[in-house]
Protein backbone atom coordinates (compact mmCIF):
# COMPACT_ATOMS: atom_id res chain seq x y z
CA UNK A 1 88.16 149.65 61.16
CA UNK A 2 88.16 147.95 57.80
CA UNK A 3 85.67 145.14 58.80
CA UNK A 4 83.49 148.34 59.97
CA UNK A 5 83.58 150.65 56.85
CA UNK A 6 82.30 147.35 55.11
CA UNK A 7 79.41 146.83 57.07
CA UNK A 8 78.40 150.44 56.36
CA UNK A 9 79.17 150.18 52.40
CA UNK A 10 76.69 146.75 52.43
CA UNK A 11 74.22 148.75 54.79
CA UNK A 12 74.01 151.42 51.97
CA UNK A 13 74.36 149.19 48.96
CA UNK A 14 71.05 147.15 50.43
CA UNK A 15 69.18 150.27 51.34
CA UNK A 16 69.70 152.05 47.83
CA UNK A 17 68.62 148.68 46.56
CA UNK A 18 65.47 148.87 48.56
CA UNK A 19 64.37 152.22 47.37
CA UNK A 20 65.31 151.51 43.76
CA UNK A 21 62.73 148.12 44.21
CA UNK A 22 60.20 150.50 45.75
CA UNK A 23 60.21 153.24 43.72
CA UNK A 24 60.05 150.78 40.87
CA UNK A 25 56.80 148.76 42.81
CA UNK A 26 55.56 152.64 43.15
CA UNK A 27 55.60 153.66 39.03
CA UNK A 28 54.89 150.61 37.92
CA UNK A 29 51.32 150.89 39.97
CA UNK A 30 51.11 154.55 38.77
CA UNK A 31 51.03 153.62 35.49
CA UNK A 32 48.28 150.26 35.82
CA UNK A 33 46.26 153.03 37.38
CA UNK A 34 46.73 155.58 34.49
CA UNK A 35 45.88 153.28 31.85
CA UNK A 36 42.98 150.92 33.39
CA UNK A 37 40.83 154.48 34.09
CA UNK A 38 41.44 155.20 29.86
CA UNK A 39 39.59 151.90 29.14
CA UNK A 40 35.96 152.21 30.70
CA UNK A 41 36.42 154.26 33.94
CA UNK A 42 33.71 154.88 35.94
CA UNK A 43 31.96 158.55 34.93
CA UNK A 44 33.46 158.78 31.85
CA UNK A 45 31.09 156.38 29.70
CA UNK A 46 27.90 156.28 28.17
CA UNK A 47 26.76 153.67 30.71
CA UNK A 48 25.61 155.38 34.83
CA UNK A 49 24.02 153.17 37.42
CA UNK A 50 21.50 155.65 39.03
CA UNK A 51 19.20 153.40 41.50
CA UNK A 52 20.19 149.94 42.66
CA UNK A 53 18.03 147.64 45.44
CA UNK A 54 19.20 144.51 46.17
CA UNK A 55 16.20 141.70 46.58
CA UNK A 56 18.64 139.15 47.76
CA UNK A 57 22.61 138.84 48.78
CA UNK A 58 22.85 138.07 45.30
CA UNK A 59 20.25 139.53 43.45
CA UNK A 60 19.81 143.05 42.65
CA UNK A 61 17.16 145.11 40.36
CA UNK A 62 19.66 148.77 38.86
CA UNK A 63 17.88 151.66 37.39
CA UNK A 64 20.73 152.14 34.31
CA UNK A 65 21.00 155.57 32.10
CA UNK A 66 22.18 153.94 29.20
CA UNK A 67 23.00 156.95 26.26
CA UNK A 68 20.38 159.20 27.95
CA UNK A 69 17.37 156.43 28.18
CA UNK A 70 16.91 154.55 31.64
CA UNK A 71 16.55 151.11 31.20
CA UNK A 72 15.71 148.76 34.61
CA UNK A 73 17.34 145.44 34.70
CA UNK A 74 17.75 142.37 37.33
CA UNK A 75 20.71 140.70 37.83
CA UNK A 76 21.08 137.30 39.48
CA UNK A 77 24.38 135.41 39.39
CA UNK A 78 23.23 133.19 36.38
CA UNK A 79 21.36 136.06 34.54
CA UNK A 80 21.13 139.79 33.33
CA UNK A 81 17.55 140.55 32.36
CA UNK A 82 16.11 143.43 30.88
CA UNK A 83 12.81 144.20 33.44
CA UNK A 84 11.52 147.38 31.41
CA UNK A 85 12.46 150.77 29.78
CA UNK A 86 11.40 153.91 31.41
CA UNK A 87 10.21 157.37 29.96
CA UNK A 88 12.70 159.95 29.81
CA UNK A 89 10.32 162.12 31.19
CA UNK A 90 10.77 161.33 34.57
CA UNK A 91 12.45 163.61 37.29
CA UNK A 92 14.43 162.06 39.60
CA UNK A 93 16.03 164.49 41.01
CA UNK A 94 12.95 165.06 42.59
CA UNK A 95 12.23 161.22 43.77
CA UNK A 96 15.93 161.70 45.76
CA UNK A 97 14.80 164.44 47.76
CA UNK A 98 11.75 162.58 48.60
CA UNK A 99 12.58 160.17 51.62
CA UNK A 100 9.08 159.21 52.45
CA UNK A 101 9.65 157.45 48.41
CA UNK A 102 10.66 154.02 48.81
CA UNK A 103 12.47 152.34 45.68
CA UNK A 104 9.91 149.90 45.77
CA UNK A 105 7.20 152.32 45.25
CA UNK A 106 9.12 153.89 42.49
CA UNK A 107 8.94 150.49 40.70
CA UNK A 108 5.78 149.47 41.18
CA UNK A 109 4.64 152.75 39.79
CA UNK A 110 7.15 152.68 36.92
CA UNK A 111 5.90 148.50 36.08
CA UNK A 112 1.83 149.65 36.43
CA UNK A 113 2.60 152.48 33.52
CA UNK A 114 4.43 150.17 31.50
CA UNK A 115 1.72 147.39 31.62
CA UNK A 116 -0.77 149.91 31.18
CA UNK A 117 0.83 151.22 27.88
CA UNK A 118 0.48 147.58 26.62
């Protein structure tokens, strides 16, 4: 019986181990979570990606709202260039509710008023 009351005390000594290991692994990603949302979390900055089309697998034109003015930029994966800078004016609101509106459209329409205003 002595042989058996040991297996059982090395059964629990391993298991409490376990769960002290885990609950460890468990706060320690708690608090990587906590404290990578406090340094540029997603909805909480200045910076809000409202339009993105991709041209390519690895190229990609975003409509940005960058401290209330929307800038449009293309990004390639040796470049980040600034394509224009929209009115504020614009609703789009509006241009999401329309679904006959392509994104293309949008931009054409957007580049033709800038180019004009030159």
């Amino acid at each position: 019986m002595n042989a058996s009351s040991e297996i059982w005390t090395a059964f629990a000594r391993t298991f409490f181990m376990l769960l002290v290991v885990l609950v460890v692994l468990v706060l320690v990603f708690y608090i990587i979570k906590r404290f990578s949302n406090k340094r540029g979390g997603r909805g909480e900055g200045f910076i809000s990606v409202l339009a993105v089309h991709y041209i390519s697998p690895k190229e990609k034109i975003l409509l940005l709202d960058v401290l209330k003015e929307k800038i449009l930029i293309g990004v390639t994966p040796h470049s980040i260039s600034q394509l224009a800078i929209i009115d504020n004016d614009i609703d789009l609101t509006q241009k999401k509710e329309s679904k006959n509106m392509k994104f293309s459209d949008f931009l054409s329409g957007k580049l033709m008023k800038t180019k004009d205003k030159e």
